[in-house]
C-alpha atoms as a PDB file:
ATOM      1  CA  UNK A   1       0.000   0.000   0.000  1.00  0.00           C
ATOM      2  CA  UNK A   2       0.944   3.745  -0.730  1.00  0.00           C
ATOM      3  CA  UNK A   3       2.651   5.515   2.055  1.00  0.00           C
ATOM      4  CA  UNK A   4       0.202   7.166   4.127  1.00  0.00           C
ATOM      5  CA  UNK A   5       2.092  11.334   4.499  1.00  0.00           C
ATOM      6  CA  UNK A   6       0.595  13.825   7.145  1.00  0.00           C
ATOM      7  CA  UNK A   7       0.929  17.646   6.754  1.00  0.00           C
ATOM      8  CA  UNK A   8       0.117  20.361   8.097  1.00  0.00           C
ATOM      9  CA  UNK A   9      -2.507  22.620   5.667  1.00  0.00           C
ATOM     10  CA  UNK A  10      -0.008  25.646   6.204  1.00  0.00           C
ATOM     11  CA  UNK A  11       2.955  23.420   4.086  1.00  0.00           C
ATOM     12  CA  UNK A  12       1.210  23.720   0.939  1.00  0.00           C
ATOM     13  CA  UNK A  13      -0.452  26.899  -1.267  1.00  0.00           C
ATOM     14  CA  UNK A  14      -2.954  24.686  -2.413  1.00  0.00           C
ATOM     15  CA  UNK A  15      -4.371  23.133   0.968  1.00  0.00           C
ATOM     16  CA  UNK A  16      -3.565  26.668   2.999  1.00  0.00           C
ATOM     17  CA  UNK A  17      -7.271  26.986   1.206  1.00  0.00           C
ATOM     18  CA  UNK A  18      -8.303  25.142   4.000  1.00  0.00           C
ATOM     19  CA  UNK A  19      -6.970  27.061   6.393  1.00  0.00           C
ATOM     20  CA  UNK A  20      -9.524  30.413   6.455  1.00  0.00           C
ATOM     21  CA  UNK A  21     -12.432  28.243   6.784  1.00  0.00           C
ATOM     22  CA  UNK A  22     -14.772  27.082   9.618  1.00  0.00           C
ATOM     23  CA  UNK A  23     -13.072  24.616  11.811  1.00  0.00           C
ATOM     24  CA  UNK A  24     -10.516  24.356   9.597  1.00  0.00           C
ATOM     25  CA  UNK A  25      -7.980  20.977   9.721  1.00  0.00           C
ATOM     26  CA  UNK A  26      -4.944  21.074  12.149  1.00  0.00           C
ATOM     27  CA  UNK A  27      -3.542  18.479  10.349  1.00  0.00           C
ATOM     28  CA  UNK A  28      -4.334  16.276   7.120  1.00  0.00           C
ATOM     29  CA  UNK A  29      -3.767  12.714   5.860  1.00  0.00           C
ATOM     30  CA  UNK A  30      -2.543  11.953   2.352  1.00  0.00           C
ATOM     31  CA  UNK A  31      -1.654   9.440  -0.330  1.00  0.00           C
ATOM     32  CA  UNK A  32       0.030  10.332  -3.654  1.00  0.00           C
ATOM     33  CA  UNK A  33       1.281  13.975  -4.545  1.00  0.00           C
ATOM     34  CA  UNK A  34       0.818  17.548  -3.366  1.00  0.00           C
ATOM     35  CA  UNK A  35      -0.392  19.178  -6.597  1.00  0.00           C
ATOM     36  CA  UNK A  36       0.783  22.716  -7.790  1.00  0.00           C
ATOM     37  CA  UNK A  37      -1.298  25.572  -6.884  1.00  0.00           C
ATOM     38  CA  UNK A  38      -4.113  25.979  -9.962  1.00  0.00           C
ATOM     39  CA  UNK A  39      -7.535  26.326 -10.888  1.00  0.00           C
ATOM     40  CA  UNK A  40      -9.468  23.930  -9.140  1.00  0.00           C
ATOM     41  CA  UNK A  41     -13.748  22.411  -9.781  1.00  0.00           C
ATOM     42  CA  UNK A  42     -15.600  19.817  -7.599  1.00  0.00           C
ATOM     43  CA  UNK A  43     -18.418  18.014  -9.258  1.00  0.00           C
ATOM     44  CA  UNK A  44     -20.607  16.725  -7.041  1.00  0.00           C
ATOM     45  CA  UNK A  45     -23.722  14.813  -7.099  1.00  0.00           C
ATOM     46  CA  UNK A  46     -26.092  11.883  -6.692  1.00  0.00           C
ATOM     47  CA  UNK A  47     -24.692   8.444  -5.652  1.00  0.00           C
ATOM     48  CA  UNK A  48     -27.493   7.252  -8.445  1.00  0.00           C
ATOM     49  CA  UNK A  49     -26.788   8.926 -11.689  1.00  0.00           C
ATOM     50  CA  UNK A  50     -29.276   9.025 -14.655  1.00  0.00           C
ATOM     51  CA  UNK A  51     -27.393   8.611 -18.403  1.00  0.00           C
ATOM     52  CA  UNK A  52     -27.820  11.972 -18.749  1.00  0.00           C
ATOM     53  CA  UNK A  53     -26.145  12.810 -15.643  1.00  0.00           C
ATOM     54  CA  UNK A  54     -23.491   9.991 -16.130  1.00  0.00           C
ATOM     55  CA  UNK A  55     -22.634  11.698 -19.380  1.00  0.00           C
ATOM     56  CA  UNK A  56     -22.495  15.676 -18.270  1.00  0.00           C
ATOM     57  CA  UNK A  57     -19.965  14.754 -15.502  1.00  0.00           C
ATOM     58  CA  UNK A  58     -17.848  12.287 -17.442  1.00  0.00           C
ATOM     59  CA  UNK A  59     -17.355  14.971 -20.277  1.00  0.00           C
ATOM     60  CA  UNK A  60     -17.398  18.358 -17.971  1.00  0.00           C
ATOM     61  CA  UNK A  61     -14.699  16.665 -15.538  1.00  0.00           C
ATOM     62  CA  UNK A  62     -12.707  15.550 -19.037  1.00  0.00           C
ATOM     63  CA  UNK A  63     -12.800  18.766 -20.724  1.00  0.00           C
ATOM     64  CA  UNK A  64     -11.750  20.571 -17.608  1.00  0.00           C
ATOM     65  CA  UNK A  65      -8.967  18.259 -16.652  1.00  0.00           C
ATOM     66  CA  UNK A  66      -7.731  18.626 -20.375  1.00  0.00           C
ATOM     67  CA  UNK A  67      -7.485  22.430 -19.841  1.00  0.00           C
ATOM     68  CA  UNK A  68      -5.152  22.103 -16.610  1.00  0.00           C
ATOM     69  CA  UNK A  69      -8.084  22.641 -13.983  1.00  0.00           C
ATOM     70  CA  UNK A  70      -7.560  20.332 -10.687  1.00  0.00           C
ATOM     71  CA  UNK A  71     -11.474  18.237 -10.698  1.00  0.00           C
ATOM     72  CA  UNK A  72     -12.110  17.622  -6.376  1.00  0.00           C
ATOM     73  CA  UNK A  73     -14.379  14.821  -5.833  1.00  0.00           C
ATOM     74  CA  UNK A  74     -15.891  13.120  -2.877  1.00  0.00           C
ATOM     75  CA  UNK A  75     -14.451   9.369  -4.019  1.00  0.00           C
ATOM     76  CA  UNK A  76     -18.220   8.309  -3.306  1.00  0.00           C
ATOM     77  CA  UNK A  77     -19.867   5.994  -5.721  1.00  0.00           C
ATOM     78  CA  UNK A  78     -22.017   7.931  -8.132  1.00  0.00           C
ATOM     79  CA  UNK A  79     -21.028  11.505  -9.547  1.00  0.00           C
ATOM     80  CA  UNK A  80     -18.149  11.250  -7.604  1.00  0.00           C
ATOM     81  CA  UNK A  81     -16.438   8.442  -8.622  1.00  0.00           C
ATOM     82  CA  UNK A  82     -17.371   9.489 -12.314  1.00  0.00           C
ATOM     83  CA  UNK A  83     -15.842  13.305 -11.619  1.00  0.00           C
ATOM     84  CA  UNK A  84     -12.407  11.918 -10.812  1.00  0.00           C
ATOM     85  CA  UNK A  85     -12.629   9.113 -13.853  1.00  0.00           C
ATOM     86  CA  UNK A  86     -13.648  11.870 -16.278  1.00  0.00           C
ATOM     87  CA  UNK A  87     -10.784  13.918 -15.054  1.00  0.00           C
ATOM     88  CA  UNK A  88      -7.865  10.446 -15.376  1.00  0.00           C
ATOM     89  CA  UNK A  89     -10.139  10.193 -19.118  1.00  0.00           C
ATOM     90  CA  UNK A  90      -9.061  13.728 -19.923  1.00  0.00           C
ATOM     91  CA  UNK A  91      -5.183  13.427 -18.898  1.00  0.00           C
ATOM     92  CA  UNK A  92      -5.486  15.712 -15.793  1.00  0.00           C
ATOM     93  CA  UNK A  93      -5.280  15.391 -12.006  1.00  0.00           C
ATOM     94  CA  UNK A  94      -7.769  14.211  -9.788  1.00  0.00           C
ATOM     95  CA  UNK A  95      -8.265  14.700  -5.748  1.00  0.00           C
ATOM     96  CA  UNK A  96     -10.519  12.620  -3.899  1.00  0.00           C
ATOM     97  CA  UNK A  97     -11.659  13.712  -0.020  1.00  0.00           C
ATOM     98  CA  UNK A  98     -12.980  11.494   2.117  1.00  0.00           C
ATOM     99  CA  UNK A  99     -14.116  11.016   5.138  1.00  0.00           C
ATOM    100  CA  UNK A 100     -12.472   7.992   6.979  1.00  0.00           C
ATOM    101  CA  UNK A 101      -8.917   7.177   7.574  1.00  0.00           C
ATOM    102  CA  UNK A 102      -6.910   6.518   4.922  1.00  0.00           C
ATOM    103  CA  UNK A 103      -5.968   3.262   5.803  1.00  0.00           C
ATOM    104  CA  UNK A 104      -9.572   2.099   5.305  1.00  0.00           C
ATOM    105  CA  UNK A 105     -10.300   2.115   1.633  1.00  0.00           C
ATOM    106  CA  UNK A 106     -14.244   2.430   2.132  1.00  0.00           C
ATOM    107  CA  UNK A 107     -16.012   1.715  -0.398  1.00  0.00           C
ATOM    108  CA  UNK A 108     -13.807  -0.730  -1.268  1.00  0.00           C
ATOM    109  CA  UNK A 109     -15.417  -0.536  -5.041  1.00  0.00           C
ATOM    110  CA  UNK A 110     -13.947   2.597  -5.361  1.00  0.00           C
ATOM    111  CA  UNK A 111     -10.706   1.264  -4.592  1.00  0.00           C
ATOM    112  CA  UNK A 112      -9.130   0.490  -8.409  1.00  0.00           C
ATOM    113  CA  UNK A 113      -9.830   4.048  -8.900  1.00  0.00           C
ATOM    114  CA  UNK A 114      -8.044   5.408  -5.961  1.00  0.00           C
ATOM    115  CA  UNK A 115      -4.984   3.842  -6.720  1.00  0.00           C
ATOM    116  CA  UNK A 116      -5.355   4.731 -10.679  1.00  0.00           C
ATOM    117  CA  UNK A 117      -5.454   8.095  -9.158  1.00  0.00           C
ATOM    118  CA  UNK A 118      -2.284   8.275  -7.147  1.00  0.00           C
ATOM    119  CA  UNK A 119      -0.637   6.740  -9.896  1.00  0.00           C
ATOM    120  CA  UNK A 120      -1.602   9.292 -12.295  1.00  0.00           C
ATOM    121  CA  UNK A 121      -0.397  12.234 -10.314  1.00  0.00           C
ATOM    122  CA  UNK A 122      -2.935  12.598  -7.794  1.00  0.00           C
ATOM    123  CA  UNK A 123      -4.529  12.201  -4.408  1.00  0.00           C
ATOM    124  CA  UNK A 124      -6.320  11.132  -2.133  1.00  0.00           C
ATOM    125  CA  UNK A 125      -7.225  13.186   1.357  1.00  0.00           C
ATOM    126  CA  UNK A 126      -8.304  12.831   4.390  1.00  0.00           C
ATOM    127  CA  UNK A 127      -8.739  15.380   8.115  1.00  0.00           C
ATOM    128  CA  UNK A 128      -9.152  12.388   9.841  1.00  0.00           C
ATOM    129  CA  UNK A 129      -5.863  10.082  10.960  1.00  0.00           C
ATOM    130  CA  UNK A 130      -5.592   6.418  10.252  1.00  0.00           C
ATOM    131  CA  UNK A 131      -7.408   3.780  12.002  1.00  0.00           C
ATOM    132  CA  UNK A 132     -10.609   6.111  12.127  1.00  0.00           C
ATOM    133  CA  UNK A 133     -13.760   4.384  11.279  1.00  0.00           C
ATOM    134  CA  UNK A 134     -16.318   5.080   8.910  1.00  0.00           C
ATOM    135  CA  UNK A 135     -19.030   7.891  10.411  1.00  0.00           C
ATOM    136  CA  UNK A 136     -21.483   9.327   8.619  1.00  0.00           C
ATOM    137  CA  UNK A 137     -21.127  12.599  10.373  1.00  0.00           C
ATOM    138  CA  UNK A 138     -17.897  13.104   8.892  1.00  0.00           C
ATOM    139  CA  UNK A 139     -18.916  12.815   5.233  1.00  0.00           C
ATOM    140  CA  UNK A 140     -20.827  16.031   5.930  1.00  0.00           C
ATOM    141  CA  UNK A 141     -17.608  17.219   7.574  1.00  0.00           C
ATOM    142  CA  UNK A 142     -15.308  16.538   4.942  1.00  0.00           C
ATOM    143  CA  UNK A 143     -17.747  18.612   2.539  1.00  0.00           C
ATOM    144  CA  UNK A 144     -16.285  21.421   3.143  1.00  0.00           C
ATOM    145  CA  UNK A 145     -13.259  20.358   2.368  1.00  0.00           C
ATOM    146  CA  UNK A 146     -14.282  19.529  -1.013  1.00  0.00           C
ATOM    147  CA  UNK A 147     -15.966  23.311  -1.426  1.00  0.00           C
ATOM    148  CA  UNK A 148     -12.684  24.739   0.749  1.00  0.00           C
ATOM    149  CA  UNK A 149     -10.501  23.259  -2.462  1.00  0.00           C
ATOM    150  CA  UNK A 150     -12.333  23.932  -5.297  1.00  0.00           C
ATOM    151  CA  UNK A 151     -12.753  27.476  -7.096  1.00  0.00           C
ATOM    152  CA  UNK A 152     -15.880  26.548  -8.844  1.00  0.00           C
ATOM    153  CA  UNK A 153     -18.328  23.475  -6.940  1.00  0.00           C
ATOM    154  CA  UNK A 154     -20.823  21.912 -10.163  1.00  0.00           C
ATOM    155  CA  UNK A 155     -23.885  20.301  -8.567  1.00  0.00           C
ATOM    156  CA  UNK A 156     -24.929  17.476 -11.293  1.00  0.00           C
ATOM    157  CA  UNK A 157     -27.812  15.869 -10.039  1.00  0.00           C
ATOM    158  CA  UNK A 158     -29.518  16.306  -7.022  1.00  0.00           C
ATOM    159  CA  UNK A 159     -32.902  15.240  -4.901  1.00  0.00           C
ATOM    160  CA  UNK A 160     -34.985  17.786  -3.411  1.00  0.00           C
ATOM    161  CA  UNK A 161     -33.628  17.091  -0.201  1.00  0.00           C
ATOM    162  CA  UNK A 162     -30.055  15.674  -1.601  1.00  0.00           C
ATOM    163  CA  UNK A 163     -26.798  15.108   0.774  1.00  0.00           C
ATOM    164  CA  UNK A 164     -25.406  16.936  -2.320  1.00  0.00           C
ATOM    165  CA  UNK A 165     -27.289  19.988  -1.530  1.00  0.00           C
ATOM    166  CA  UNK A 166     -25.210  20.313   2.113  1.00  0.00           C
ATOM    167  CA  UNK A 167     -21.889  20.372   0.278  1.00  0.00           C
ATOM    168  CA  UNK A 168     -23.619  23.331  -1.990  1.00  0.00           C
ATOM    169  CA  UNK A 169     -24.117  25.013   1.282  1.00  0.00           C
ATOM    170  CA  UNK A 170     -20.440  25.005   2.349  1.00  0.00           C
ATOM    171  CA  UNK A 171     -19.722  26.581  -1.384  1.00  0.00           C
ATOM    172  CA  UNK A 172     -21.868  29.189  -0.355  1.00  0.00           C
ATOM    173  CA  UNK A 173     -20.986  29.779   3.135  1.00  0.00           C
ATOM    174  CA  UNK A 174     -17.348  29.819   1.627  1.00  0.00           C
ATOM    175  CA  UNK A 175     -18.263  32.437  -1.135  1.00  0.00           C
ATOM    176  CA  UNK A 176     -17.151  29.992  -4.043  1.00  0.00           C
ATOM    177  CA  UNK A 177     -18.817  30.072  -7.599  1.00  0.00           C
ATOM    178  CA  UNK A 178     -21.502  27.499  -7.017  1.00  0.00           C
ATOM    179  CA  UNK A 179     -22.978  26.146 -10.589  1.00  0.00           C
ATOM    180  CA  UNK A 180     -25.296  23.929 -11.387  1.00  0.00           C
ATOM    181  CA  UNK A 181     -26.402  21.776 -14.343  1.00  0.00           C
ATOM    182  CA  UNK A 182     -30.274  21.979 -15.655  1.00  0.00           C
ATOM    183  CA  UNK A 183     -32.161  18.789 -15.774  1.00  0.00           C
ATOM    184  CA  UNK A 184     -35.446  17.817 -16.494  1.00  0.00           C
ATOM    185  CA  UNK A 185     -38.406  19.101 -14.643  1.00  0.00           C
ATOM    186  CA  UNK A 186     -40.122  15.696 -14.847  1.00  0.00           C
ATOM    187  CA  UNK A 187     -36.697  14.232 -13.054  1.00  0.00           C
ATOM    188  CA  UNK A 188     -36.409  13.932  -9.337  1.00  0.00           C
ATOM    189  CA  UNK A 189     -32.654  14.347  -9.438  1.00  0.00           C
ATOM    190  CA  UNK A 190     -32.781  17.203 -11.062  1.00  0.00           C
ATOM    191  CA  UNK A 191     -35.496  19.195  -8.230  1.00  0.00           C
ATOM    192  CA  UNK A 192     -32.189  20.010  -6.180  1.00  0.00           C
ATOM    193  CA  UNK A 193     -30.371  21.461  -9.182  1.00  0.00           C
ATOM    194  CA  UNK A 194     -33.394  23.351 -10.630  1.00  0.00           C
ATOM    195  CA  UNK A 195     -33.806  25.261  -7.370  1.00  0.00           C
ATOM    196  CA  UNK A 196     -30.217  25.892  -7.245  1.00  0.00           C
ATOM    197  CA  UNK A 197     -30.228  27.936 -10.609  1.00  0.00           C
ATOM    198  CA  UNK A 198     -33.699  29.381  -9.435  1.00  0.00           C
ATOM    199  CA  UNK A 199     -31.761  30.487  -6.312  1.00  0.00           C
ATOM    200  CA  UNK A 200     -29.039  32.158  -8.128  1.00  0.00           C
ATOM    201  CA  UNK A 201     -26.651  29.406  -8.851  1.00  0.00           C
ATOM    202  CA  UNK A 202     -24.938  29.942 -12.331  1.00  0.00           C
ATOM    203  CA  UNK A 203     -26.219  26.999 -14.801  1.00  0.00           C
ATOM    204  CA  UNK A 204     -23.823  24.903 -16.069  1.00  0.00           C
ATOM    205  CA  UNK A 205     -24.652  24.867 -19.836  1.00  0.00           C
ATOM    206  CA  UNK A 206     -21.087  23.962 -21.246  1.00  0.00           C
ATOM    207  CA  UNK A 207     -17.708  23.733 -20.406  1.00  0.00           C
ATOM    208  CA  UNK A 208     -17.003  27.316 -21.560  1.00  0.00           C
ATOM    209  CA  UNK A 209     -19.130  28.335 -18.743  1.00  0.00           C
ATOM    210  CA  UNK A 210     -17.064  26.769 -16.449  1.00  0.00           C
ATOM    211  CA  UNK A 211     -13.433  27.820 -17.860  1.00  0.00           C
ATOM    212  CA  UNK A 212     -15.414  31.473 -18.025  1.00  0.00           C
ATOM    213  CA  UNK A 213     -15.878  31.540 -14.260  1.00  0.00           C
ATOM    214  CA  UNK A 214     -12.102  30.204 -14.063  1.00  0.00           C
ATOM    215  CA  UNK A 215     -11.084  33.137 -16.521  1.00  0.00           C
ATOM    216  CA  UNK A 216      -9.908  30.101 -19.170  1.00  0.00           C
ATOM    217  CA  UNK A 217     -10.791  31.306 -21.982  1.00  0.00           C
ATOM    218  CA  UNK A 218     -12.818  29.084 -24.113  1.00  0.00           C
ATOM    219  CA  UNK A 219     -12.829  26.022 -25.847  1.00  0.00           C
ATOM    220  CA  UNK A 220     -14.822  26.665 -29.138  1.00  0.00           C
ATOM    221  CA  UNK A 221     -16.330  23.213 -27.999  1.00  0.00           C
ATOM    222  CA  UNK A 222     -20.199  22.265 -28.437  1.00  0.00           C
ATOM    223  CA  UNK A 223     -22.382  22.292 -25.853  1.00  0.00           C
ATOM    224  CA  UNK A 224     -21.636  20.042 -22.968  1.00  0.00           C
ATOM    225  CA  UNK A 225     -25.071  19.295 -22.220  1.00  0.00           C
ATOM    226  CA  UNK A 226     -27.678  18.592 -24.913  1.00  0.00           C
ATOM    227  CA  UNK A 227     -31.144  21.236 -24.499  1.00  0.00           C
ATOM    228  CA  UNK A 228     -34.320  19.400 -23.029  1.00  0.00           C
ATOM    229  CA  UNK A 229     -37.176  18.944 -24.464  1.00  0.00           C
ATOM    230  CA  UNK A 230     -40.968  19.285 -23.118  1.00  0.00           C
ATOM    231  CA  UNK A 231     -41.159  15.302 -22.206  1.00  0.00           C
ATOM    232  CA  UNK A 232     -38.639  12.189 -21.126  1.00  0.00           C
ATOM    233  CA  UNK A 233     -39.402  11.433 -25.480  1.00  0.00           C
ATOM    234  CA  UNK A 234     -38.074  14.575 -26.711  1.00  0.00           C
ATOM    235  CA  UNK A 235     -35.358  14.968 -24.325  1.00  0.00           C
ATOM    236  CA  UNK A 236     -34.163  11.569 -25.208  1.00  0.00           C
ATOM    237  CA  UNK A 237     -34.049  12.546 -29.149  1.00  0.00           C
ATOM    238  CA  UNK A 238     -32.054  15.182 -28.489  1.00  0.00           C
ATOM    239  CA  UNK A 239     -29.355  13.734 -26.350  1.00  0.00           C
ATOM    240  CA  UNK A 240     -29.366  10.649 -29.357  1.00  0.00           C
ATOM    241  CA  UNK A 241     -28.674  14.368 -32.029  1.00  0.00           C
ATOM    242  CA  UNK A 242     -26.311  15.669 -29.299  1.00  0.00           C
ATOM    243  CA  UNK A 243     -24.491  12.621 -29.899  1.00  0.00           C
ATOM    244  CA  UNK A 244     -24.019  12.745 -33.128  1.00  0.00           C
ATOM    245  CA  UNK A 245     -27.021  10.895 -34.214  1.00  0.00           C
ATOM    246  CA  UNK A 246     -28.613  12.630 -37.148  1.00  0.00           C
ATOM    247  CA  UNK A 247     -30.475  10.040 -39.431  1.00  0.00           C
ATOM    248  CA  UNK A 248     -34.317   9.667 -38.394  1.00  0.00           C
ATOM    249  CA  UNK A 249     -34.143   5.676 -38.812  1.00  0.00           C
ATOM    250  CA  UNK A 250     -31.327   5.232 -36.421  1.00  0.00           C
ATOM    251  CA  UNK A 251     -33.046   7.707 -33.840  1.00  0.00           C
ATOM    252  CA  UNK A 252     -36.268   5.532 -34.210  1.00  0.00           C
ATOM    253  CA  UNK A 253     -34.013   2.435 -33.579  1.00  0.00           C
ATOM    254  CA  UNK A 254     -31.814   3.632 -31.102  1.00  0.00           C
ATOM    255  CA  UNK A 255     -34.102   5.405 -28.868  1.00  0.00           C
ATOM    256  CA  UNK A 256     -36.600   2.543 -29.006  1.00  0.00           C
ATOM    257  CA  UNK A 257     -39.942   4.813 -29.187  1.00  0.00           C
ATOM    258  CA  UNK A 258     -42.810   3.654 -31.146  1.00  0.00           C
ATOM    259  CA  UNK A 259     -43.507   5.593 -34.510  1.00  0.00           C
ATOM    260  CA  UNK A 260     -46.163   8.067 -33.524  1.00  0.00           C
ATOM    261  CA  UNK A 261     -44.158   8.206 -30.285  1.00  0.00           C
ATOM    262  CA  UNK A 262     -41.139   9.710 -32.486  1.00  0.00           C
ATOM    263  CA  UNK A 263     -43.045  11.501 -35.142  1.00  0.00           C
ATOM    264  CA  UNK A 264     -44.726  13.460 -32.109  1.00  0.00           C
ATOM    265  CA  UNK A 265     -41.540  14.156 -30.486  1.00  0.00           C
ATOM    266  CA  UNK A 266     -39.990  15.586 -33.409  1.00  0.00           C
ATOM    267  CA  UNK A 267     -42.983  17.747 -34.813  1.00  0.00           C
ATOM    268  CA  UNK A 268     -42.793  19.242 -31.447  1.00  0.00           C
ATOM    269  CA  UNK A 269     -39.460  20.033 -31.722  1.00  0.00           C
ATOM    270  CA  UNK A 270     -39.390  21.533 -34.791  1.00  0.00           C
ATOM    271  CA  UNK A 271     -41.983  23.362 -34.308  1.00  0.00           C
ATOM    272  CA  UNK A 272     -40.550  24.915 -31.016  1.00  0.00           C
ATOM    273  CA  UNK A 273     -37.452  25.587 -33.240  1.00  0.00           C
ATOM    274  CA  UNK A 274     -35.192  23.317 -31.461  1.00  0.00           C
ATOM    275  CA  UNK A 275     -34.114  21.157 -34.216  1.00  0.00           C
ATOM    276  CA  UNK A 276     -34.003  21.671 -37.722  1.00  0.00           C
ATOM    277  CA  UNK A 277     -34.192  19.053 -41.184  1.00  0.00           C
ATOM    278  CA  UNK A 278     -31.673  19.036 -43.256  1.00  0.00           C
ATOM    279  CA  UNK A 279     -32.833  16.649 -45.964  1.00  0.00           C
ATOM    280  CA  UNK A 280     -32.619  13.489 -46.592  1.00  0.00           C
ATOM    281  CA  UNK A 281     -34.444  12.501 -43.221  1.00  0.00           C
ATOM    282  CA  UNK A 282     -31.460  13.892 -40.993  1.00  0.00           C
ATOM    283  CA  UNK A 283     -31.808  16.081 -38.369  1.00  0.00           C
ATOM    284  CA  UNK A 284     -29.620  18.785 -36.709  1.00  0.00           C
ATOM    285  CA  UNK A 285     -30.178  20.783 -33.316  1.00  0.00           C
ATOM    286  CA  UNK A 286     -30.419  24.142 -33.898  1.00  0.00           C
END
């Protein structure tokens, strides 16, 4: 096993962050490497991702970790998990906080990850020393150590009354740039980050949104997350175009809808302007 390290917050720029916060860490537990100083996201989120959910933080933590930025996750199965994978997908450097001692790899399915991580350049952190068990009070502790680190804290997916939603809280009783990514009205998961943006939180609509808050630039990239539609059908269709889907066949096969299910969908959508023909029975979003 890798060498468990402890520090002291006030030995490195990048976790002095922790330092001005409330109750901040006398001391912290690591494996791996100390990264640079540098722009810095958490994506957090539900430990029971939809697709669509599956596929925003995949591709926002890859396109951020290509550009440099540090992606902070909670190592906890779901969004977390997927946060740090997107970010080892995209060549960059992932941090995973949690909430036990370091010597316990809990969950253990998260454990191939963990060491791909430290491998890879990264690392994983803990406030509490080794031999501490797993409590649930201190995965709402170690929270705000995932806001403390991050410039910018992306809420995926989250329940009305979501565990997510108390690391949001931390984000904004630290004064970070909390964003959030729009989901369907019609999808529980998506009530917590809904209210969020209805709140004030900055929607998360691509990447370049993200890198803007960063001041990165952009990517000239597409849109990270494909629009919704007015019902589960429509949506569907236009993740499938998102995709790269374009031929009306192939939609009808893929997404598995009956024929008047489909033809419905898609009158709706062009009539609402969202997609447009371009001959030949393919399809474009607008």
């Amino acid at each position: 096993m890798n060498k468990i390290k402890k520090v002291s917050p006030h030995e490195s720029k990048f976790l002095q962050r922790t330092t001005v916060i409330a109750k901040p860490p006398k001391s912290l537990w690591y494996i791996g490497k100390l990264p640079a100083d540098g722009p810095s996201v958490a994506i957090v989120g539900s430990r029971k991702p939809t697709a669509y959910g599956r596929e925003i933080t995949l591709k926002l933590a890859s396109q951020l970790a290509a550009r440099g930025v540090i992606i902070i996750s909670g190592l906890a199965l779901g969004h977390d998990a997927l946060a740090s994978q997107g970010a080892l997908d995209g060549g960059g450097i992932t941090i995973g906080v949690v909430g036990n001692g370091l010597d316990d790899m809990y969950p253990k399915t998260t454990w191939q990850l963990r060491m791909e991580i430290i491998d890879r350049g990264g690392m994983v952190l803990s406030e509490y020393p080794p031999g501490t068990p797993v409590y649930k009070g201190n995965f709402l502790a170690r929270n705000r150590l995932i806001t403390a680190l991050s410039d910018v804290v992306i809420v995926v997916e989250a329940g009305a009354r979501s565990g997510t939603l108390n690391t949001a809280m931390h984000a904004l009783e630290q004064n970070k740039e909390l964003m959030a990514v729009p989901g369907n009205i019609t999808s529980p998961l998506s009530v917590g980050c809904n209210q969020l943006i209805a709140q004030g939180a900055a929607p998360v609509l691509s990447v370049d949104d993200v890198l803007a808050r960063l001041d990165l630039g952009s990517t000239g990239t597409a849109s990270a997350i494909p629009p919704l539609g007015d019902d589960p059908n429509q949506t569907l269709l236009l993740q499938l175009i998102s995709a790269g889907v374009s031929d009306g066949d192939e939609l009808i096969a893929q997404s598995k809808l009956d024929t008047s299910e489909y033809n419905q969908a898609m009158t709706m959508l062009e009539i609402n302007s969202i997609i447009r023909p371009l001959g030949g029975n393919q399809w474009i979003i607008k």
